[in-house]
C-alpha atoms as a PDB file:
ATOM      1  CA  UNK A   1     -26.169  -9.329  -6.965  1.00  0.00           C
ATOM      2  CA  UNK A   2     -25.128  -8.634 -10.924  1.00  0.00           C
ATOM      3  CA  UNK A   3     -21.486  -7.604 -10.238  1.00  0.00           C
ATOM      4  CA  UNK A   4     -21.070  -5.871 -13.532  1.00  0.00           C
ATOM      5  CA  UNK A   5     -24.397  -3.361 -13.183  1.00  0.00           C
ATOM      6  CA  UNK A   6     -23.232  -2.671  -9.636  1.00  0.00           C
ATOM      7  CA  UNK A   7     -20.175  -1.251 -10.645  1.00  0.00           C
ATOM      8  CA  UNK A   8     -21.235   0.506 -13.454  1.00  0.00           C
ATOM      9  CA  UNK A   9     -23.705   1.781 -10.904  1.00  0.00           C
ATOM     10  CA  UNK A  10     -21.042   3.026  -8.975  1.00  0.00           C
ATOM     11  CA  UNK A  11     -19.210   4.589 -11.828  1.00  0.00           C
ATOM     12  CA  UNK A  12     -22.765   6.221 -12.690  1.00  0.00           C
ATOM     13  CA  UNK A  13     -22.475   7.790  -9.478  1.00  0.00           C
ATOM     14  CA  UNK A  14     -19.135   8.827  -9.165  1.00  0.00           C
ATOM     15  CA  UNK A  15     -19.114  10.362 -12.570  1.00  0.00           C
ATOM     16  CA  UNK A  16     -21.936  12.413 -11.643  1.00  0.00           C
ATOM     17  CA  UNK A  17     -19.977  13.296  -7.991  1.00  0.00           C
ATOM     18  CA  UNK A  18     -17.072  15.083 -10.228  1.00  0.00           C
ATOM     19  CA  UNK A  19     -19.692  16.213 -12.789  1.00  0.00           C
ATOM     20  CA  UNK A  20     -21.712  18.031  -9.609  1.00  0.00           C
ATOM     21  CA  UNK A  21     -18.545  19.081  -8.052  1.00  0.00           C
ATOM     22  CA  UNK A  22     -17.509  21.266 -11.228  1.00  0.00           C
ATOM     23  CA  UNK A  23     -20.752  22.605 -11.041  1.00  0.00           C
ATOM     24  CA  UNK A  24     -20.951  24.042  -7.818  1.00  0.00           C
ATOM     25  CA  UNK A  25     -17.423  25.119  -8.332  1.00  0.00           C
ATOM     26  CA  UNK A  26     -18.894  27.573 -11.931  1.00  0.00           C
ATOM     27  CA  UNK A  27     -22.199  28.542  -8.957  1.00  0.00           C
ATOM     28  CA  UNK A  28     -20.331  29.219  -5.928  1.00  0.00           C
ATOM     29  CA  UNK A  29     -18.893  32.581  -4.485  1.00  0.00           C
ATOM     30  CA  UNK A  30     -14.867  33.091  -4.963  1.00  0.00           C
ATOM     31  CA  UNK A  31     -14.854  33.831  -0.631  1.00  0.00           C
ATOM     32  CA  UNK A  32     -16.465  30.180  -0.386  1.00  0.00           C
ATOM     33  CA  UNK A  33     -12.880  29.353  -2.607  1.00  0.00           C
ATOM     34  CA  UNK A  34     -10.542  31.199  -0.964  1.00  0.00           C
ATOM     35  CA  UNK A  35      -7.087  29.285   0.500  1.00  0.00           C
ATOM     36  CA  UNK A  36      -8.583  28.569   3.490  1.00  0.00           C
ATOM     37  CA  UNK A  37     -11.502  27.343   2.612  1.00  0.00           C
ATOM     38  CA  UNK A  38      -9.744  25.200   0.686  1.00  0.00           C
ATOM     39  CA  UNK A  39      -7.264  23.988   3.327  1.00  0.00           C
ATOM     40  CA  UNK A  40     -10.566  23.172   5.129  1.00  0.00           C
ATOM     41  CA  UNK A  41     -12.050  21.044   2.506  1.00  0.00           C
ATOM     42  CA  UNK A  42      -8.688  19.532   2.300  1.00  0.00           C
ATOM     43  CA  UNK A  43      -8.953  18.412   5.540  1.00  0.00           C
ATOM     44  CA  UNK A  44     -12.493  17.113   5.585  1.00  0.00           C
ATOM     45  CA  UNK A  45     -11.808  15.558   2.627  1.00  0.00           C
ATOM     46  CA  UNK A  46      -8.105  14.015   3.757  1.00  0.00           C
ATOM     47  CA  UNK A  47     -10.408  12.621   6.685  1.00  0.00           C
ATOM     48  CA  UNK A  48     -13.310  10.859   4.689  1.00  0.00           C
ATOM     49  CA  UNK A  49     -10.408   9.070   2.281  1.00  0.00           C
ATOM     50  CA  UNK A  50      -8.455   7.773   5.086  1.00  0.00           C
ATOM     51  CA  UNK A  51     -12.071   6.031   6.628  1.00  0.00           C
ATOM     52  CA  UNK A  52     -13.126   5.050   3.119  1.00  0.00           C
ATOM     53  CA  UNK A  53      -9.627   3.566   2.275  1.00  0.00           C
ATOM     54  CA  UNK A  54      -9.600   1.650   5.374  1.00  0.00           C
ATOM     55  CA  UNK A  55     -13.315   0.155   4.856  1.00  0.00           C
ATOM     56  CA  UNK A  56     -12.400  -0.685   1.142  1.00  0.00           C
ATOM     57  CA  UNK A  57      -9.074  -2.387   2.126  1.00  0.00           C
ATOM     58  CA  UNK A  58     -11.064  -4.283   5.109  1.00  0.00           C
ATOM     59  CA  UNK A  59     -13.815  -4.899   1.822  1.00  0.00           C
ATOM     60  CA  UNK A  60     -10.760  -6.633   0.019  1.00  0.00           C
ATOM     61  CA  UNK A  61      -9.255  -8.716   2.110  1.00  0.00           C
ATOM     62  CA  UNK A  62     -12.727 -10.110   3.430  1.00  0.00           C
ATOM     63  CA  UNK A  63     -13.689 -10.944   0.077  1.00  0.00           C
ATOM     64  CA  UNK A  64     -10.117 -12.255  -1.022  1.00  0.00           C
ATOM     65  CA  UNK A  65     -10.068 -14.212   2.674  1.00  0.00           C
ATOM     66  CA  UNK A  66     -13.192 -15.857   2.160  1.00  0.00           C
ATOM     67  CA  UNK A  67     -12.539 -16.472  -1.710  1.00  0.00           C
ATOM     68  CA  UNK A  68      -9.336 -18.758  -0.677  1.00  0.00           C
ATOM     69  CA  UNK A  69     -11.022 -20.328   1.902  1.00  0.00           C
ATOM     70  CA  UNK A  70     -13.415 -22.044  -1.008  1.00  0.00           C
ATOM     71  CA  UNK A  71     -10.602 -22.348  -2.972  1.00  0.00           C
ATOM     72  CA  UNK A  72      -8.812 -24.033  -0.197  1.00  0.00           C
ATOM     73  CA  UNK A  73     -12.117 -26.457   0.486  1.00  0.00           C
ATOM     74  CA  UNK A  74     -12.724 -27.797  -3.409  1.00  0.00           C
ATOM     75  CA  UNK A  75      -8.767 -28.835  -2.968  1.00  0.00           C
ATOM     76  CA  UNK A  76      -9.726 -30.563  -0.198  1.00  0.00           C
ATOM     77  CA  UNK A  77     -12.968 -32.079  -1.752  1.00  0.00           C
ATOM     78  CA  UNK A  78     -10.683 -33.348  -4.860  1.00  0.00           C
ATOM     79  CA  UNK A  79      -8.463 -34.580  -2.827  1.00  0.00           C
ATOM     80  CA  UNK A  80     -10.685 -36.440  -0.937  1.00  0.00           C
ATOM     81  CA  UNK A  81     -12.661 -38.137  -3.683  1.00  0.00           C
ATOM     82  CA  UNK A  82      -9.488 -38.795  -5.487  1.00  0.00           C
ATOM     83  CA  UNK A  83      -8.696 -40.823  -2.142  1.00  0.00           C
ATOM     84  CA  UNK A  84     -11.641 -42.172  -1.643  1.00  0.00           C
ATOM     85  CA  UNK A  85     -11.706 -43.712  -4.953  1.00  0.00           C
ATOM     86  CA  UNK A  86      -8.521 -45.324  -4.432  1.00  0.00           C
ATOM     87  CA  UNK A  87      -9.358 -46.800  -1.212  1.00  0.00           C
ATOM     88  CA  UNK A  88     -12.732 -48.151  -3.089  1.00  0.00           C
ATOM     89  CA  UNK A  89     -10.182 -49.778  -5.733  1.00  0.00           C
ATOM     90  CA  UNK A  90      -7.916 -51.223  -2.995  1.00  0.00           C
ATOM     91  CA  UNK A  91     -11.452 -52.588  -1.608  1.00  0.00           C
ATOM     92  CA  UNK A  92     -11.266 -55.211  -4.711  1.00  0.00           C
ATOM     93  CA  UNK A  93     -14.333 -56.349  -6.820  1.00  0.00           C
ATOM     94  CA  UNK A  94     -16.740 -56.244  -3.863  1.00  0.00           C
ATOM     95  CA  UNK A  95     -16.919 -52.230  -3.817  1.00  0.00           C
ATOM     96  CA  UNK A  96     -17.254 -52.014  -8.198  1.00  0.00           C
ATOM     97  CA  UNK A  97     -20.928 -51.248  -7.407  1.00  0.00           C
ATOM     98  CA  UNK A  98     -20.014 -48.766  -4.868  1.00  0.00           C
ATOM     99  CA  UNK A  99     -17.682 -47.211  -7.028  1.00  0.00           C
ATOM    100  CA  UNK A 100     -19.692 -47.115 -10.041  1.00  0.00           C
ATOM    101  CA  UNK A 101     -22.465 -45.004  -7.703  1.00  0.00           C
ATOM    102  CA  UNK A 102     -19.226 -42.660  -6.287  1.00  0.00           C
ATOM    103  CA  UNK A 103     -18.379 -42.139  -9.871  1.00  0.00           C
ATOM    104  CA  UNK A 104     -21.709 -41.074 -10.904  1.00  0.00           C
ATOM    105  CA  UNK A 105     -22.229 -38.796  -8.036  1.00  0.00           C
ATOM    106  CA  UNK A 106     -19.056 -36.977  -8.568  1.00  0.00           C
ATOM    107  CA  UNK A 107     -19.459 -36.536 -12.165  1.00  0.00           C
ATOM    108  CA  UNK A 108     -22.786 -34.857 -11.405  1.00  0.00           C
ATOM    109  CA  UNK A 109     -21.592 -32.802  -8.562  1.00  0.00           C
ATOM    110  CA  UNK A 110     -18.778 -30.907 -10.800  1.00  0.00           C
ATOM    111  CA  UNK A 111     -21.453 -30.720 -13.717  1.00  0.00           C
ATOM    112  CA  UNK A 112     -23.846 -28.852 -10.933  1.00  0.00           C
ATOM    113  CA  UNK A 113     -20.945 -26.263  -9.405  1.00  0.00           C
ATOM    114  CA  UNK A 114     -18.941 -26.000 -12.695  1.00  0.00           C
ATOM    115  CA  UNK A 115     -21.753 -25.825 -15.735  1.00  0.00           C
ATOM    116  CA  UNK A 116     -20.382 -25.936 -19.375  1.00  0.00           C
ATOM    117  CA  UNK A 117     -23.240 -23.681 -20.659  1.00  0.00           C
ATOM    118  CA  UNK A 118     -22.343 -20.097 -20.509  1.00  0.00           C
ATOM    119  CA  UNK A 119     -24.745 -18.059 -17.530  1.00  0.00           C
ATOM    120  CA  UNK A 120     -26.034 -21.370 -16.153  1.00  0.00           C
ATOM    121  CA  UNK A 121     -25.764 -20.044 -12.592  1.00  0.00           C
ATOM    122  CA  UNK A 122     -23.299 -22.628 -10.034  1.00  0.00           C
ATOM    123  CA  UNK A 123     -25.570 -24.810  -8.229  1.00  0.00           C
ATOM    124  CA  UNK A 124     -23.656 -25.714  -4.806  1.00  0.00           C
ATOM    125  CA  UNK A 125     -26.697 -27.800  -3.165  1.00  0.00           C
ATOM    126  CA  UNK A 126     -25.654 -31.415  -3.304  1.00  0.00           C
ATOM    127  CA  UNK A 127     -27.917 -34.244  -4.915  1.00  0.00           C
ATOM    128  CA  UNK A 128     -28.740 -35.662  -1.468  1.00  0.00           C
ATOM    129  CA  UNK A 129     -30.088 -38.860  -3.212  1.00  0.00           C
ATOM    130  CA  UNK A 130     -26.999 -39.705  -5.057  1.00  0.00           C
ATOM    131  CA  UNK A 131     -25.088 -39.334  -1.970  1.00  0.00           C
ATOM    132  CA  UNK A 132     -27.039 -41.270  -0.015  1.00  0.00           C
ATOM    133  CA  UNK A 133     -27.105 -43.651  -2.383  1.00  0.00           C
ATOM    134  CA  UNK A 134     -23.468 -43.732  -2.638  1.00  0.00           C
ATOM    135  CA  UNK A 135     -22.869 -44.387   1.254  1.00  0.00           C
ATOM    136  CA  UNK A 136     -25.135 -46.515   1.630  1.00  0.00           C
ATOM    137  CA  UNK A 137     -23.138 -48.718  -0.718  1.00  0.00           C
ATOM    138  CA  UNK A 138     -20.071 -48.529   0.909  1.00  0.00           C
ATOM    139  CA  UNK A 139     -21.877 -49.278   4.720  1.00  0.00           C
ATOM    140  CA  UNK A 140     -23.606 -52.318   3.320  1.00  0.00           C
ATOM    141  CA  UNK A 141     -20.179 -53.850   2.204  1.00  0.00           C
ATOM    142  CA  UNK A 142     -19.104 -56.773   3.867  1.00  0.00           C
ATOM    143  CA  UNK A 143     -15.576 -57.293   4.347  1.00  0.00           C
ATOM    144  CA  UNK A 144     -14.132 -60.962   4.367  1.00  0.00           C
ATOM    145  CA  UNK A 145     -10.692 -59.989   6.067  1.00  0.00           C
ATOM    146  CA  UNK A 146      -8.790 -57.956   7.898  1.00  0.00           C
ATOM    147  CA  UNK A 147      -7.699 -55.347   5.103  1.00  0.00           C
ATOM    148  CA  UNK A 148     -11.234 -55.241   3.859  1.00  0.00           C
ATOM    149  CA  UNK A 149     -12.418 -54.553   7.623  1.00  0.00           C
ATOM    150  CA  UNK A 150      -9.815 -51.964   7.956  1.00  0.00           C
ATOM    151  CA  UNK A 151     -10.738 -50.365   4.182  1.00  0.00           C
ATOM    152  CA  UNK A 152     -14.554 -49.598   5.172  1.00  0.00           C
ATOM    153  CA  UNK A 153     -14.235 -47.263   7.916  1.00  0.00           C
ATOM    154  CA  UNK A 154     -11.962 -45.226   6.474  1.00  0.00           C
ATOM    155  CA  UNK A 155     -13.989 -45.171   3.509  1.00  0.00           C
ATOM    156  CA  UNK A 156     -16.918 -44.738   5.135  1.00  0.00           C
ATOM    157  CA  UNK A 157     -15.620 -41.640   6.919  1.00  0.00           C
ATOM    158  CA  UNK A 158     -14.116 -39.927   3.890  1.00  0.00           C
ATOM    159  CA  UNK A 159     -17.376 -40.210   2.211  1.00  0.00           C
ATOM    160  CA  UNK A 160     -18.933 -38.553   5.192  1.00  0.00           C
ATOM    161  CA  UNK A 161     -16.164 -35.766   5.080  1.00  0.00           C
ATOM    162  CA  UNK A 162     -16.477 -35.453   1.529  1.00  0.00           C
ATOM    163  CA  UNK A 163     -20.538 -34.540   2.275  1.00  0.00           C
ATOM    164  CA  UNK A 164     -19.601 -32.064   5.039  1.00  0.00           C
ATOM    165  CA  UNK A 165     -17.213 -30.112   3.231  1.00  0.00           C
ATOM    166  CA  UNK A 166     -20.265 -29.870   0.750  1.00  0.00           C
ATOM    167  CA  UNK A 167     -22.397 -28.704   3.025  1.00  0.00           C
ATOM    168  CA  UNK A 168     -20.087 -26.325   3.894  1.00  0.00           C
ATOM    169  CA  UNK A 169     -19.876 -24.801   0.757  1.00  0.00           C
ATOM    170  CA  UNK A 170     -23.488 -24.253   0.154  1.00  0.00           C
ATOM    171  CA  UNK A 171     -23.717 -22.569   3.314  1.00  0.00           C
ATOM    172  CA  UNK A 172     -20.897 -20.451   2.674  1.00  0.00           C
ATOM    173  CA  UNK A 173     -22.736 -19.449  -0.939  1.00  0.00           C
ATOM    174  CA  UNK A 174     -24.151 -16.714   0.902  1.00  0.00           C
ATOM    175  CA  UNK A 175     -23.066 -13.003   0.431  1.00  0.00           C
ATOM    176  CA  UNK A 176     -20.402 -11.674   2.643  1.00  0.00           C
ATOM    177  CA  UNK A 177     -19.996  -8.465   1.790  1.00  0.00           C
ATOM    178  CA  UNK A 178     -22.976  -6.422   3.705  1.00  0.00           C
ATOM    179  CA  UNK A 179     -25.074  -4.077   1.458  1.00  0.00           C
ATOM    180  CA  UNK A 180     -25.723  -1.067   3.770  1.00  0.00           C
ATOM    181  CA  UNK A 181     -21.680  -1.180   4.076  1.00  0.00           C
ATOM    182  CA  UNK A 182     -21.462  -0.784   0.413  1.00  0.00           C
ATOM    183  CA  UNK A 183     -24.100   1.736   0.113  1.00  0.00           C
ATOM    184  CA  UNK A 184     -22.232   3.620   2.753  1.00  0.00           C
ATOM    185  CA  UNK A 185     -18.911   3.480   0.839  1.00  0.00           C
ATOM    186  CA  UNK A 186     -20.115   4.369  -2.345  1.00  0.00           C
ATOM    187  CA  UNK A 187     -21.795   7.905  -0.601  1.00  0.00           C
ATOM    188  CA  UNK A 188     -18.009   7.927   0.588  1.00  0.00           C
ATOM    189  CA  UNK A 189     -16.612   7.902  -2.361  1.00  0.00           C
ATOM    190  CA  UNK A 190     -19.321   9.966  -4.054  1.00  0.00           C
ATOM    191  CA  UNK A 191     -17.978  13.071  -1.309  1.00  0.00           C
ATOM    192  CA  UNK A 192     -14.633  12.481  -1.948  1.00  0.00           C
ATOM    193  CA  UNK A 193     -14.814  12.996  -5.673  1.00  0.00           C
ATOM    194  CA  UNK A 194     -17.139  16.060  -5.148  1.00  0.00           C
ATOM    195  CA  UNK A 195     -14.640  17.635  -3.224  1.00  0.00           C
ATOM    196  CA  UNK A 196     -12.133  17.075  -5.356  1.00  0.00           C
ATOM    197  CA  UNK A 197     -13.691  18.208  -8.197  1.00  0.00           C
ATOM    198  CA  UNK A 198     -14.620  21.633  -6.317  1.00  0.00           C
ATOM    199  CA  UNK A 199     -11.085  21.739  -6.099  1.00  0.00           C
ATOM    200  CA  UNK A 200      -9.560  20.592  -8.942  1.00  0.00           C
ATOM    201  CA  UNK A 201      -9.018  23.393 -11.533  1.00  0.00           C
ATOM    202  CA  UNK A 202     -11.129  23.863 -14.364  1.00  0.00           C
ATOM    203  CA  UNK A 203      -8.547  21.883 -17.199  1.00  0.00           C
ATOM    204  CA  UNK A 204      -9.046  18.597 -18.920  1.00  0.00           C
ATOM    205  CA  UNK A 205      -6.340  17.170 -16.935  1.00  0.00           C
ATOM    206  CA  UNK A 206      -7.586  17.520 -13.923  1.00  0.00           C
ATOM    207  CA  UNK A 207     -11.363  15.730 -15.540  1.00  0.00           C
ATOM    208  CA  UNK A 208      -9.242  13.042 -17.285  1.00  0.00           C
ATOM    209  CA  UNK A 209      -7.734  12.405 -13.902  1.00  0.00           C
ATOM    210  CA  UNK A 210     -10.494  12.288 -11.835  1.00  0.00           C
ATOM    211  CA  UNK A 211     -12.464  10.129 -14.440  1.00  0.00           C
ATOM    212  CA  UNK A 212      -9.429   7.314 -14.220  1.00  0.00           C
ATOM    213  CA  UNK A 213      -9.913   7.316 -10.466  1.00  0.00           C
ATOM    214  CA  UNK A 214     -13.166   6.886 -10.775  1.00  0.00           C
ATOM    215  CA  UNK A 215     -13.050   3.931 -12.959  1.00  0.00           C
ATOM    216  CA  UNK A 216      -9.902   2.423 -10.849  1.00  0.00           C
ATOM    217  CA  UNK A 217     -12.515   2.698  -7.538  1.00  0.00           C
ATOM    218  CA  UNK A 218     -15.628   1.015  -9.725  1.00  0.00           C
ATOM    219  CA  UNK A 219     -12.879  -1.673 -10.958  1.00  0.00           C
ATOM    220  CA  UNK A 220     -12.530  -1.972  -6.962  1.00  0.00           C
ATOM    221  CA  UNK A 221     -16.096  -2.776  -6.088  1.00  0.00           C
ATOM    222  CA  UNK A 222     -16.044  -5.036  -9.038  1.00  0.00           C
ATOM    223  CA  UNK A 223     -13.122  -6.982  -7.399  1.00  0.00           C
ATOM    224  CA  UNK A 224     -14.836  -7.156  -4.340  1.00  0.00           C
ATOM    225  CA  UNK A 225     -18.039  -8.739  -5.405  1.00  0.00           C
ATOM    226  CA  UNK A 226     -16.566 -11.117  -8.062  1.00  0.00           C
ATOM    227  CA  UNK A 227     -14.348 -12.131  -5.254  1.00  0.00           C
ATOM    228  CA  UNK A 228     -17.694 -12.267  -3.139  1.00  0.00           C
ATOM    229  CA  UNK A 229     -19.426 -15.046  -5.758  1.00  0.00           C
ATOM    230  CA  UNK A 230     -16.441 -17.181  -6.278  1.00  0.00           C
ATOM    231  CA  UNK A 231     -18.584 -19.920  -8.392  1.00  0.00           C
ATOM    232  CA  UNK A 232     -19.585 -17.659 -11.005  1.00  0.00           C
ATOM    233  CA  UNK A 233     -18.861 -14.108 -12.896  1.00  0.00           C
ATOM    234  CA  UNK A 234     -15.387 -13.808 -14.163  1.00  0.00           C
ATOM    235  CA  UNK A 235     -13.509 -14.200 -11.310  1.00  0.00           C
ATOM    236  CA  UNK A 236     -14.825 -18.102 -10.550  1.00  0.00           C
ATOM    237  CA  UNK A 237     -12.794 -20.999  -8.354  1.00  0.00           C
ATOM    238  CA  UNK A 238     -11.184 -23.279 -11.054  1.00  0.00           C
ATOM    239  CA  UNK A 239     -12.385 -26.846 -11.584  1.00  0.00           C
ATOM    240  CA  UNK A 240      -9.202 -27.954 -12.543  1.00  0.00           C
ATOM    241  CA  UNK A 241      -8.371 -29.935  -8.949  1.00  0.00           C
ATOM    242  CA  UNK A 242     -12.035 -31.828  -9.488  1.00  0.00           C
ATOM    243  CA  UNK A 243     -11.121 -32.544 -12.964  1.00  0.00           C
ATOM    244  CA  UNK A 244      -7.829 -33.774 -12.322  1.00  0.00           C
ATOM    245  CA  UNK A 245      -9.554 -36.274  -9.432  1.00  0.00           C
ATOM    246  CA  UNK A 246     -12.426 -37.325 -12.009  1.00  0.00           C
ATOM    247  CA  UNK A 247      -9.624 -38.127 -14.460  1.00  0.00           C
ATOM    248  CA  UNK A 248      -8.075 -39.925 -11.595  1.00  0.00           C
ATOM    249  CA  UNK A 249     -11.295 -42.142 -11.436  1.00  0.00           C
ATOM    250  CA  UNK A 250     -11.770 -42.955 -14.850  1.00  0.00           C
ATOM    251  CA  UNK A 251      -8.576 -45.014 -14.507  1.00  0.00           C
END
């Protein structure tokens, strides 16, 4: 989902909400505007914003939830490669080849989720090849003594935690945020603002106003799904911790 064209979608369609709503304000009779028909409208209107506010806030905090989880998991994948290497190092000369293959997988993982070309879209699906490759290295390591012997399987299950985290993110890569829900918030929206533009009296004050709210709700739904794709757009998970852990295994 392009998160910029939705929301200018949105604004398209709340803009033409207020624009409709002054309309039918020039067209309709002054009985269908009198103060209680207004207190009414008022009312109706009071009730649609209260369900629309609490869907967009629920909206939010989904997207902001699930956002930190990822966030949470590539600190957790840098740490653990950062780790892993180490225990690799403390190995000694035996695990060089199974470092060298660690290093190489890592290096191509961050080039996959964090590309330096500009609109290169995130890919989150691991090269299953270079993985195995890596673990098999470290399984087919013999150790000679006892610090060796207890150096593998922790190794060998950091790798495999490494892969599952992963995992995890690709299939978290799917969309959270459920389009019908959307669709049903924007029609929301697009009521609310027809309302109040029925209501709102025929000054540029009351336009200008209406038009910042509309663009502070579109800025909204533009939070939401940035927040949604949290490996691309503008709003994107830093690479910083994976960085920092490569740098850690160039040493």
């Amino acid at each position: 989902m392009n998160t910029t064209l939705t929301a200018l979608i949105v604004f398209g369609c709340l803009v033409g909400a207020v624009l409709l709503g002054r309309a039918l304000r020039r067209v309709l009779p002054e009985d269908h505007l009198t103060a209680d028909s207004r207190d009414t409208i008022k009312l109706a209107m009071g009730l649609v914003a209260t369900m629309t506010a609490l869907v967009l806030g629920l909206l939010v905090s989904s997207a902001k939830g699930a956002y930190d989880t990822k966030r949470s998991e590539v600190i957790q994948l840098a740490a653990n490669v950062a780790f892993l290497d180490r225990l690799l190092s403390l190995y000694g000369s035996e695990a060089a080849e199974a470092r060298a293959g660690f290093h190489k997988a890592v290096q191509e993982a961050v080039r996959q989720i964090w590309p330096d070309e500009a609109g290169v879209q995130a890919h989150l699906a691991p090269n299953t090849q270079a993985g195995n490759v890596a673990y098999g290295a470290i399984q087919h390591l013999a150790p000679y003594d006892d610090t060796q012997r207890s150096l593998k399987p922790q190794a060998a299950t950091l790798a495999t935690d490494i892969g599952q985290v992963r995992s995890l993110l690709v299939a978290q890569s799917v969309a959270s945020i459920s389009k019908p829900m959307l669709i049903i918030l924007v029609a929301w929206l697009a009521i609310i603002f027809l309302g109040f533009s029925v209501l709102a009296p025929p000054n540029a004050t009351a336009i200008l106003a209406l038009m910042v709210s509309t663009l502070a709700v579109s800025g909204a739904i533009f939070l939401i799904l940035e927040l949604d794709q949290p490996f691309g757009g503008l709003i994107r998970i830093s690479s910083e911790p994976m960085l920092n852990a490569l740098h850690q295994l160039a040493k």
